[in-house]
PDB file of N, CA and C in Angstrom:
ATOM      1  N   UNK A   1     114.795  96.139  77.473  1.00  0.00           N
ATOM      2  CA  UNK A   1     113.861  95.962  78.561  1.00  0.00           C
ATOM      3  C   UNK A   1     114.257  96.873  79.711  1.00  0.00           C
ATOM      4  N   UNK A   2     113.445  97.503  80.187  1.00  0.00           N
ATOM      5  CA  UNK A   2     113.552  98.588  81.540  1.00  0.00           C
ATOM      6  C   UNK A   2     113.714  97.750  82.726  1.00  0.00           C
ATOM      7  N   UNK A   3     114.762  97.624  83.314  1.00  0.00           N
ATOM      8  CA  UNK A   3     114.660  97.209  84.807  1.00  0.00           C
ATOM      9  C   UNK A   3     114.334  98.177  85.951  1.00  0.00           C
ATOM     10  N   UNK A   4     113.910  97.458  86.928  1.00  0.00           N
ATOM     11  CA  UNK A   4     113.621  98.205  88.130  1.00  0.00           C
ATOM     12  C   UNK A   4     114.661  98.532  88.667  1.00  0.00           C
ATOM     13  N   UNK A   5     115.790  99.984  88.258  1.00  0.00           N
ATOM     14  CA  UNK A   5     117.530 100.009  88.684  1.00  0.00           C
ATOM     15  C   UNK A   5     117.173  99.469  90.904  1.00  0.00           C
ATOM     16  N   UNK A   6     116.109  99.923  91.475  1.00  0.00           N
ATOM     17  CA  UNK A   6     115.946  99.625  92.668  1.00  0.00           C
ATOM     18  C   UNK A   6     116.466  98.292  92.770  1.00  0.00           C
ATOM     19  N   UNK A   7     115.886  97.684  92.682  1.00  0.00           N
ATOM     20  CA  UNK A   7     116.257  96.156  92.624  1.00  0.00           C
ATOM     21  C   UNK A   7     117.025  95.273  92.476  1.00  0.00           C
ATOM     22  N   UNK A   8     117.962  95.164  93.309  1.00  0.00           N
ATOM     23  CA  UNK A   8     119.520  94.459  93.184  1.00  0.00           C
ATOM     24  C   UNK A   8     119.191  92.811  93.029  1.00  0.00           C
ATOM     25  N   UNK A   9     119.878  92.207  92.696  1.00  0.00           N
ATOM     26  CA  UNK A   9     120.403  90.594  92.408  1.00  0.00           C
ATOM     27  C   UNK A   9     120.035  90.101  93.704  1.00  0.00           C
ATOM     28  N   UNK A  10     119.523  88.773  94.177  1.00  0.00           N
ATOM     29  CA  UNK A  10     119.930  88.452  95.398  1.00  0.00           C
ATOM     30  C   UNK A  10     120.429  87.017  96.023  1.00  0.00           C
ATOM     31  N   UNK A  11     120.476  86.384  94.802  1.00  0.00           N
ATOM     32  CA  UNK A  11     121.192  85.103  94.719  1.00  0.00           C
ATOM     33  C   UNK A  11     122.455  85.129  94.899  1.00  0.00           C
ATOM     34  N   UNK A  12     122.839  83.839  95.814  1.00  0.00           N
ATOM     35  CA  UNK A  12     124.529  83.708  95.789  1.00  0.00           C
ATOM     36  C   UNK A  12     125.525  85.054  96.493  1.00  0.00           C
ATOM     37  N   UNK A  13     125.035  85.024  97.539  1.00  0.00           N
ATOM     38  CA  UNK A  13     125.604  86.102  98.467  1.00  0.00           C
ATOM     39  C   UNK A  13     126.024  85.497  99.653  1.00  0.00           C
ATOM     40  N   UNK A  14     127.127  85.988 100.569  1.00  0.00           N
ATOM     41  CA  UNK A  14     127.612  85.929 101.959  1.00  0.00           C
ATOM     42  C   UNK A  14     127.495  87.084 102.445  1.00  0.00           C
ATOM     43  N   UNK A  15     127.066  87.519 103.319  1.00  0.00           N
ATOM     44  CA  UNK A  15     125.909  86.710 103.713  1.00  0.00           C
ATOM     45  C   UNK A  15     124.714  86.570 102.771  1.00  0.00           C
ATOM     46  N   UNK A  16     123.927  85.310 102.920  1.00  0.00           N
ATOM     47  CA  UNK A  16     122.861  85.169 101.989  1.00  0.00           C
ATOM     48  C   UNK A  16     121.517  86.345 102.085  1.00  0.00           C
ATOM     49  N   UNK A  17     120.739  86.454 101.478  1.00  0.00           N
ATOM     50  CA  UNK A  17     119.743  87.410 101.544  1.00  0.00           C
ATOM     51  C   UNK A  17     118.714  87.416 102.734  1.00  0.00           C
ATOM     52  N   UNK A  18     118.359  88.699 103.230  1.00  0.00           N
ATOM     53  CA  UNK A  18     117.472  88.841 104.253  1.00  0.00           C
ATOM     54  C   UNK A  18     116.024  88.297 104.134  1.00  0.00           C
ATOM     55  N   UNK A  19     114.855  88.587 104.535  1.00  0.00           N
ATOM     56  CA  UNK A  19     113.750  88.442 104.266  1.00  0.00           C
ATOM     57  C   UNK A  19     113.665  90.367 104.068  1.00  0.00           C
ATOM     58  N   UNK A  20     113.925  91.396 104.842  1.00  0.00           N
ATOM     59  CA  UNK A  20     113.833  92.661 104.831  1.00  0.00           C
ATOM     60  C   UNK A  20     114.381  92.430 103.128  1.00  0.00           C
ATOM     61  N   UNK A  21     115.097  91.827 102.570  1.00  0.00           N
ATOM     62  CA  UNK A  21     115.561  92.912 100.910  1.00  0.00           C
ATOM     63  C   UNK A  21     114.881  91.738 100.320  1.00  0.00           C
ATOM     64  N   UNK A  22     114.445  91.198 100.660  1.00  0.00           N
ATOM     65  CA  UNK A  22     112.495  90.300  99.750  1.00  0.00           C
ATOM     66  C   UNK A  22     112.296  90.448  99.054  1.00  0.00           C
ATOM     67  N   UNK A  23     111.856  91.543 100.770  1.00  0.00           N
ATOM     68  CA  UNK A  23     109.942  92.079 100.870  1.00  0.00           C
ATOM     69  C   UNK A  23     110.730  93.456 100.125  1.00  0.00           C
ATOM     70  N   UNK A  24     111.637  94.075  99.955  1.00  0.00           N
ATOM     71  CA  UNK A  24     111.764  95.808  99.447  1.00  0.00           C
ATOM     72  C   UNK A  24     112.007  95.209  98.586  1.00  0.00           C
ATOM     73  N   UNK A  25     112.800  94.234  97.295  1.00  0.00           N
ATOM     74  CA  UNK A  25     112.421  93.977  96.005  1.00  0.00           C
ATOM     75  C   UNK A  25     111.217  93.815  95.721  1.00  0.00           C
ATOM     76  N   UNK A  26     110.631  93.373  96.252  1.00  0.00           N
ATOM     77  CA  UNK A  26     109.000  92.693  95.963  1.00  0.00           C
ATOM     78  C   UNK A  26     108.348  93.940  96.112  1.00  0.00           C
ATOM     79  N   UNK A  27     108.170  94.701  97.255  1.00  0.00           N
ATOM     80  CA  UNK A  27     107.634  96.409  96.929  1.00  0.00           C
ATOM     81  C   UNK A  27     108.073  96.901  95.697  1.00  0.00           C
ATOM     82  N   UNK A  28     109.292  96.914  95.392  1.00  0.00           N
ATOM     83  CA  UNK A  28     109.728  97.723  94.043  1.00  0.00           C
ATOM     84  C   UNK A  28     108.940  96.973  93.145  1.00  0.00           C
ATOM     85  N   UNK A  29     109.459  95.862  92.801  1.00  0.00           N
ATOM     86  CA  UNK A  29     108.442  95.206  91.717  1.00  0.00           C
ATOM     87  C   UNK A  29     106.886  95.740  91.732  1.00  0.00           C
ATOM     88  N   UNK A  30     106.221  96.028  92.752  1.00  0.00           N
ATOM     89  CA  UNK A  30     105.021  95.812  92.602  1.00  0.00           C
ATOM     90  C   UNK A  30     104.318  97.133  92.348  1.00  0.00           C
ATOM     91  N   UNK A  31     105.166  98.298  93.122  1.00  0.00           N
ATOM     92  CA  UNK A  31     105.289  99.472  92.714  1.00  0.00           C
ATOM     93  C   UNK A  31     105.599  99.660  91.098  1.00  0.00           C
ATOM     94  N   UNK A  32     106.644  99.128  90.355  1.00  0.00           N
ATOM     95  CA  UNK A  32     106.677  99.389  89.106  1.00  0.00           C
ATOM     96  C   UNK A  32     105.603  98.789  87.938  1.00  0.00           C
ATOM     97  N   UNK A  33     105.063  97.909  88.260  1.00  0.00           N
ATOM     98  CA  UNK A  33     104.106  97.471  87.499  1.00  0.00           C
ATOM     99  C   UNK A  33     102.981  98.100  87.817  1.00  0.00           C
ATOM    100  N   UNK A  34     102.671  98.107  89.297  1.00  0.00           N
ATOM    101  CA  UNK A  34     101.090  98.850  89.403  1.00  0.00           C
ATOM    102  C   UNK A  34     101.080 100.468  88.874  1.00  0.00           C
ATOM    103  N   UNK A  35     101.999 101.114  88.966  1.00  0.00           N
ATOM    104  CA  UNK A  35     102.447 102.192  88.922  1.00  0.00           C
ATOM    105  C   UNK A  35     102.363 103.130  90.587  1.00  0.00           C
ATOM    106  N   UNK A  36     102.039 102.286  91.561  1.00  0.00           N
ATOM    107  CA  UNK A  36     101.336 103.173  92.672  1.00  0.00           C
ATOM    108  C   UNK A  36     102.657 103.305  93.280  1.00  0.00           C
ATOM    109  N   UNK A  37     103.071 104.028  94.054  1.00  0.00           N
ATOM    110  CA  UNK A  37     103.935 104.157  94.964  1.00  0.00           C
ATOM    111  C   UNK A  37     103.545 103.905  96.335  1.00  0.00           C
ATOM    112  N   UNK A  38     102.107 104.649  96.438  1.00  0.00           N
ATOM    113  CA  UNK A  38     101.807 104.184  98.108  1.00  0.00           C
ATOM    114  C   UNK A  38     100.389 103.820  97.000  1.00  0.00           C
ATOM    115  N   UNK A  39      98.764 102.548  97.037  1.00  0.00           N
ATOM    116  CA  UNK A  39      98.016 102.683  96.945  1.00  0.00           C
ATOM    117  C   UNK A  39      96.930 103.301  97.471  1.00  0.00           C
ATOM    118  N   UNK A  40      95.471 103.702  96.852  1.00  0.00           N
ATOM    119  CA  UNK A  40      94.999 103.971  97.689  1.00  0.00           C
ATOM    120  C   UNK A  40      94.054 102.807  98.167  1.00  0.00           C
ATOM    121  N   UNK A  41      93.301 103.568  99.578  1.00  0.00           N
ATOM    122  CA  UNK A  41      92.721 102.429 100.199  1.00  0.00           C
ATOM    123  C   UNK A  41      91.727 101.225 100.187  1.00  0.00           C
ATOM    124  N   UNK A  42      91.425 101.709  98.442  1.00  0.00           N
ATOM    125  CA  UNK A  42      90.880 100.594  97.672  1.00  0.00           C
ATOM    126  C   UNK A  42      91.449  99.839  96.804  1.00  0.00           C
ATOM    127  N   UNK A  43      92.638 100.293  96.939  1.00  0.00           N
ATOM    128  CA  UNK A  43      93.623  99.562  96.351  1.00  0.00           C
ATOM    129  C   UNK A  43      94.928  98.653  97.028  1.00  0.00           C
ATOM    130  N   UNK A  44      94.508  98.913  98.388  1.00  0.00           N
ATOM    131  CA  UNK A  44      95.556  98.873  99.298  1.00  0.00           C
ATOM    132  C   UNK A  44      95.806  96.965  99.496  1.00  0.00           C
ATOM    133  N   UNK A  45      94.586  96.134  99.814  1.00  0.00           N
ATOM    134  CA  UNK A  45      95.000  95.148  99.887  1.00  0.00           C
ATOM    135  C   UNK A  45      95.174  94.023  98.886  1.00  0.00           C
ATOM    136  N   UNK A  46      94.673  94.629  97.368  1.00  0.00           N
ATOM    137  CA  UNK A  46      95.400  93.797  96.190  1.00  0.00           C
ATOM    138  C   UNK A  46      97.317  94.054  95.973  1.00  0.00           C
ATOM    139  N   UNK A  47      97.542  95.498  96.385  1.00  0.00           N
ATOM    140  CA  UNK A  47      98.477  95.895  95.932  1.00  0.00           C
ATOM    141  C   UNK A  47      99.521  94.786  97.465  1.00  0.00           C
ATOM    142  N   UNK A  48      99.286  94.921  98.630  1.00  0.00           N
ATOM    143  CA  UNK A  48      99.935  94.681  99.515  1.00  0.00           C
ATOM    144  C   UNK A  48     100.007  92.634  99.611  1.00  0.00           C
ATOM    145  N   UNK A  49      98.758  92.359  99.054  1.00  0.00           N
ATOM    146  CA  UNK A  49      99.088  91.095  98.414  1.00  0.00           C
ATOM    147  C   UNK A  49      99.424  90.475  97.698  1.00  0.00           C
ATOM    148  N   UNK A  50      99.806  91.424  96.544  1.00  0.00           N
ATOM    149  CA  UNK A  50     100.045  91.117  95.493  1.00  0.00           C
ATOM    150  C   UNK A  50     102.243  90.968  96.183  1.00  0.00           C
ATOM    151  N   UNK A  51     102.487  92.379  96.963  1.00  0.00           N
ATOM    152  CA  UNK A  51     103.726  91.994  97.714  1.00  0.00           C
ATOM    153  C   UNK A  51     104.205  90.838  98.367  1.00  0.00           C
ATOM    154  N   UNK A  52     103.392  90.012  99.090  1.00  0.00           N
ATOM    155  CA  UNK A  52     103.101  89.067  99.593  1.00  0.00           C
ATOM    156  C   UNK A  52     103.464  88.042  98.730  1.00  0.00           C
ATOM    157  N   UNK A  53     102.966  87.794  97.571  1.00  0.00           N
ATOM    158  CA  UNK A  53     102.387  86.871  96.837  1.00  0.00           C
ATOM    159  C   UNK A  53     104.224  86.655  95.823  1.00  0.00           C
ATOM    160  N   UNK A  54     104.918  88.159  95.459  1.00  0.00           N
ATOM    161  CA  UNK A  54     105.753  88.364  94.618  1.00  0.00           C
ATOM    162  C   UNK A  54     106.770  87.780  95.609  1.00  0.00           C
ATOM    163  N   UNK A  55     106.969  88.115  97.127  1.00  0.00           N
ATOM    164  CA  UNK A  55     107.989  87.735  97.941  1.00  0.00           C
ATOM    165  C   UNK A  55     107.916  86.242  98.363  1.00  0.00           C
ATOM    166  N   UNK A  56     106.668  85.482  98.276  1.00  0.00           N
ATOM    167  CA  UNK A  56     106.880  83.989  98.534  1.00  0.00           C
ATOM    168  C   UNK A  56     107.393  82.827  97.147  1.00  0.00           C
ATOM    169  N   UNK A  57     107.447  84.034  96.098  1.00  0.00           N
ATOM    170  CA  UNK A  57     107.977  83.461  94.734  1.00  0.00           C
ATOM    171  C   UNK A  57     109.142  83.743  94.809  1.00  0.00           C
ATOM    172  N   UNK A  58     109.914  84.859  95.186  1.00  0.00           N
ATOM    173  CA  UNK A  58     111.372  84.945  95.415  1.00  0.00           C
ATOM    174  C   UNK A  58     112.030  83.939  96.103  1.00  0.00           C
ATOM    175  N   UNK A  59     111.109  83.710  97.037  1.00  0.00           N
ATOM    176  CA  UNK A  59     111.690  82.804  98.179  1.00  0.00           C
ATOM    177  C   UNK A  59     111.385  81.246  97.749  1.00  0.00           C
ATOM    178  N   UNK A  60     110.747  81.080  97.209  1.00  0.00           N
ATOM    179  CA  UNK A  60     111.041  79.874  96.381  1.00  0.00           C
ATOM    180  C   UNK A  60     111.866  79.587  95.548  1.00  0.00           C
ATOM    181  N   UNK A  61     111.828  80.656  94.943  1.00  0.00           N
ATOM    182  CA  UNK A  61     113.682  80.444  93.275  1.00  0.00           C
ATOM    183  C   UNK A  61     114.748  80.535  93.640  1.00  0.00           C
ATOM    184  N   UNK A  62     114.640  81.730  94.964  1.00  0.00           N
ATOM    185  CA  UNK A  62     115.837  81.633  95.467  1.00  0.00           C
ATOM    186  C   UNK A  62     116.520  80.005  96.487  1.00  0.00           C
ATOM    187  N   UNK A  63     115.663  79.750  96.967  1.00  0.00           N
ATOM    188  CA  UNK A  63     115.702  77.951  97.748  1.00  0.00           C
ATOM    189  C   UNK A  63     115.972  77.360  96.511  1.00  0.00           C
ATOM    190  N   UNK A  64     115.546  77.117  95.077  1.00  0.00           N
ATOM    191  CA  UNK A  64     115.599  76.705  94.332  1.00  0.00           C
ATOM    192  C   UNK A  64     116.873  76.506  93.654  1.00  0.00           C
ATOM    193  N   UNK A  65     117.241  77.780  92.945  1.00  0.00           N
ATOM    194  CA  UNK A  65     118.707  78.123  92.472  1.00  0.00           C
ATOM    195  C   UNK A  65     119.618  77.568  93.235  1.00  0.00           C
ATOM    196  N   UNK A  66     120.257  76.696  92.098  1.00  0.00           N
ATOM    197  CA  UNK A  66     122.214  75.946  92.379  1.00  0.00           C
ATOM    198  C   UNK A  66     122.737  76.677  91.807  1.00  0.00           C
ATOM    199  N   UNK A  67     124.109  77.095  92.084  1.00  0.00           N
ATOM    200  CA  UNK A  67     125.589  77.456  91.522  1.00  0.00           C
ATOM    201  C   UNK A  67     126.735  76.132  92.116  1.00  0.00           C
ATOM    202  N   UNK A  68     127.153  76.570  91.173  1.00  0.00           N
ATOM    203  CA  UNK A  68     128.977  76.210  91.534  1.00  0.00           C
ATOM    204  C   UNK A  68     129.856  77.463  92.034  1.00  0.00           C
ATOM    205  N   UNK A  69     129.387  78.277  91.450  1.00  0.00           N
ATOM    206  CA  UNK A  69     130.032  79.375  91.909  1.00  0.00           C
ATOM    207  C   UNK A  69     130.230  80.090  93.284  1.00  0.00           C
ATOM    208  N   UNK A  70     131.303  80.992  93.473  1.00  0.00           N
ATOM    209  CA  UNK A  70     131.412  81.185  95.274  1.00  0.00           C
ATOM    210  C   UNK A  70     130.344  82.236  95.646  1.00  0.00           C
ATOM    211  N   UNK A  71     130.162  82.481  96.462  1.00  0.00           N
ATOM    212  CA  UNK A  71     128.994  83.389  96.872  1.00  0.00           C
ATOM    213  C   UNK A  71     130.081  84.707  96.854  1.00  0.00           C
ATOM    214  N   UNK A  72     129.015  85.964  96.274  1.00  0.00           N
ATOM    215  CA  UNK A  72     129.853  87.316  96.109  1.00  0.00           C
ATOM    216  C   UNK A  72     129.483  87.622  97.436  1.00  0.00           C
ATOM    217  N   UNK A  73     130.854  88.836  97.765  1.00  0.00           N
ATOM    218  CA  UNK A  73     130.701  89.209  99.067  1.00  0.00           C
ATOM    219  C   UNK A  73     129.904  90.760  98.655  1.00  0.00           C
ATOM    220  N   UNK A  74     128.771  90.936 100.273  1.00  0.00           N
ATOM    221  CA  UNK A  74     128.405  92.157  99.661  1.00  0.00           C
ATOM    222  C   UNK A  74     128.798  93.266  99.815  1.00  0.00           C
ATOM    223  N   UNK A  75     130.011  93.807 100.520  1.00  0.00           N
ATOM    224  CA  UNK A  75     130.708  94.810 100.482  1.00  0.00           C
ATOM    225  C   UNK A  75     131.674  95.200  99.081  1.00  0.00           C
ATOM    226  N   UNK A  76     131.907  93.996  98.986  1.00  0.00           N
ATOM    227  CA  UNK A  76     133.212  94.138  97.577  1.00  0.00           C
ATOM    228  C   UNK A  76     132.131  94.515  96.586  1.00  0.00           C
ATOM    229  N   UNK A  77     130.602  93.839  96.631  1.00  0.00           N
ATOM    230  CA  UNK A  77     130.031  93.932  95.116  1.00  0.00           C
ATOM    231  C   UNK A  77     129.622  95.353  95.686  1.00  0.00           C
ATOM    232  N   UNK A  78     128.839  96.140  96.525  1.00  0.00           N
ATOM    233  CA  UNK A  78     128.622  97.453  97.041  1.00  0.00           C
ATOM    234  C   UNK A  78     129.419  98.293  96.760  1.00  0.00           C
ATOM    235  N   UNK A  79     130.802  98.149  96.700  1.00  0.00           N
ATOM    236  CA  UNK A  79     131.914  98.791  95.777  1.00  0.00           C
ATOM    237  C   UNK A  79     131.890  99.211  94.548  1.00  0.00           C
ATOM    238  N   UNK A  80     131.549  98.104  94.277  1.00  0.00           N
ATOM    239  CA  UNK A  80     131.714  98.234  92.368  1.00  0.00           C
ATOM    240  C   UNK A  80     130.473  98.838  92.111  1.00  0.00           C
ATOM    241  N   UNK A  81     129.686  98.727  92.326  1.00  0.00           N
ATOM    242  CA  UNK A  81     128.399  99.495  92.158  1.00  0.00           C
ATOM    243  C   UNK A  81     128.546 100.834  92.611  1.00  0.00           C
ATOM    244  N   UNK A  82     129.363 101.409  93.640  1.00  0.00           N
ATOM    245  CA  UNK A  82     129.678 102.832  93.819  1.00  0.00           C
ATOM    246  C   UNK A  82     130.064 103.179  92.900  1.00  0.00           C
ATOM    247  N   UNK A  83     131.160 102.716  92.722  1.00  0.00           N
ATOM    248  CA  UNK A  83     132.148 102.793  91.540  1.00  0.00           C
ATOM    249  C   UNK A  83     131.836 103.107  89.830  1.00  0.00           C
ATOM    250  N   UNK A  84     130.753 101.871  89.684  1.00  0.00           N
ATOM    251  CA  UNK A  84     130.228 102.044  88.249  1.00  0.00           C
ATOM    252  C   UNK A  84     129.157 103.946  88.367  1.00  0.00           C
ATOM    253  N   UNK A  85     128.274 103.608  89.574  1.00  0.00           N
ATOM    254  CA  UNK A  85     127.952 104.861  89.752  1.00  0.00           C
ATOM    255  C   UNK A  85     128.577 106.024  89.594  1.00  0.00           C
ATOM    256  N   UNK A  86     129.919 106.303  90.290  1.00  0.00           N
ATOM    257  CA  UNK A  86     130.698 107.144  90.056  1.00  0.00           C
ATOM    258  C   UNK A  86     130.858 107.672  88.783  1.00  0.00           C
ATOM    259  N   UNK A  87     131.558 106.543  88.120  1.00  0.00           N
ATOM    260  CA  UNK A  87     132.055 106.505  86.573  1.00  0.00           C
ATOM    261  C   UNK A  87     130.610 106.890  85.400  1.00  0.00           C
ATOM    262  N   UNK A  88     129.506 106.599  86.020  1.00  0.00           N
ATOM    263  CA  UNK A  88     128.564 107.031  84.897  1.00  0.00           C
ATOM    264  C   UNK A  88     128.208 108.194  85.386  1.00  0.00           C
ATOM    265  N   UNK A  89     127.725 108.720  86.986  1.00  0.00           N
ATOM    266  CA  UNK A  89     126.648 110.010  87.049  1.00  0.00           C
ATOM    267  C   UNK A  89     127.820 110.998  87.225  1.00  0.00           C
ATOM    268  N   UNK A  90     129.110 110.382  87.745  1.00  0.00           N
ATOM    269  CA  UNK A  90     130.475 111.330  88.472  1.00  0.00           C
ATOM    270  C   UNK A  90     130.262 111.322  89.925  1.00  0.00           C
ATOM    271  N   UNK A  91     130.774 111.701  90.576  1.00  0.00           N
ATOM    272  CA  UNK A  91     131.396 111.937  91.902  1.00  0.00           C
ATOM    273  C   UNK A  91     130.168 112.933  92.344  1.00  0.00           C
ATOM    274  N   UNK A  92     130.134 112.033  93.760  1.00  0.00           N
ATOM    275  CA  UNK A  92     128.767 113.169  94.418  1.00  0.00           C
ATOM    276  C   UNK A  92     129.514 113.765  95.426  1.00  0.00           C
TER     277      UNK A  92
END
């Protein structure tokens, strides 16, 4: 299955997730399925509701979702993700 690489995890974080990295998952999502990057202006307010619509479902699963587990910090995980980056594309 193709993921949207844009689109980071956003459960179980310290600090917990913004409303700003939502709404930019929820753009990515909606961008990858519609295929549009920007719509056009007849397309503009299915596509921008459809953002809407994807970010008040995040925000429900995410209220939703329990762990036991500790919340990752996001600098340390921002690391490893350099890191794995590094190790696969090399050193920029």
């Amino acid at each position: 299955m193709n993921v949207c690489r844009n689109i980071k995890p956003l459960f179980n974080f310290d600090p917990p997730v913004t409303e700003e990295e939502i709404q930019s998952a929820s753009l990515q999502f909606v961008r990858k399925i519609s295929g549009f990057n920007k719509p056009s202006k007849a397309n503009e307010e299915a596509f921008y509701g459809a953002v809407e619509e994807v970010s008040a479902a995040v925000r429900q699963l995410l209220n939703a979702l329990v762990t036991n587990a500790e919340p990752k910090n996001r600098e340390v995980e921002a690391a490893r993700a350099r890191e794995r980056n590094a190790k696969r594309f090399g050193s920029v």
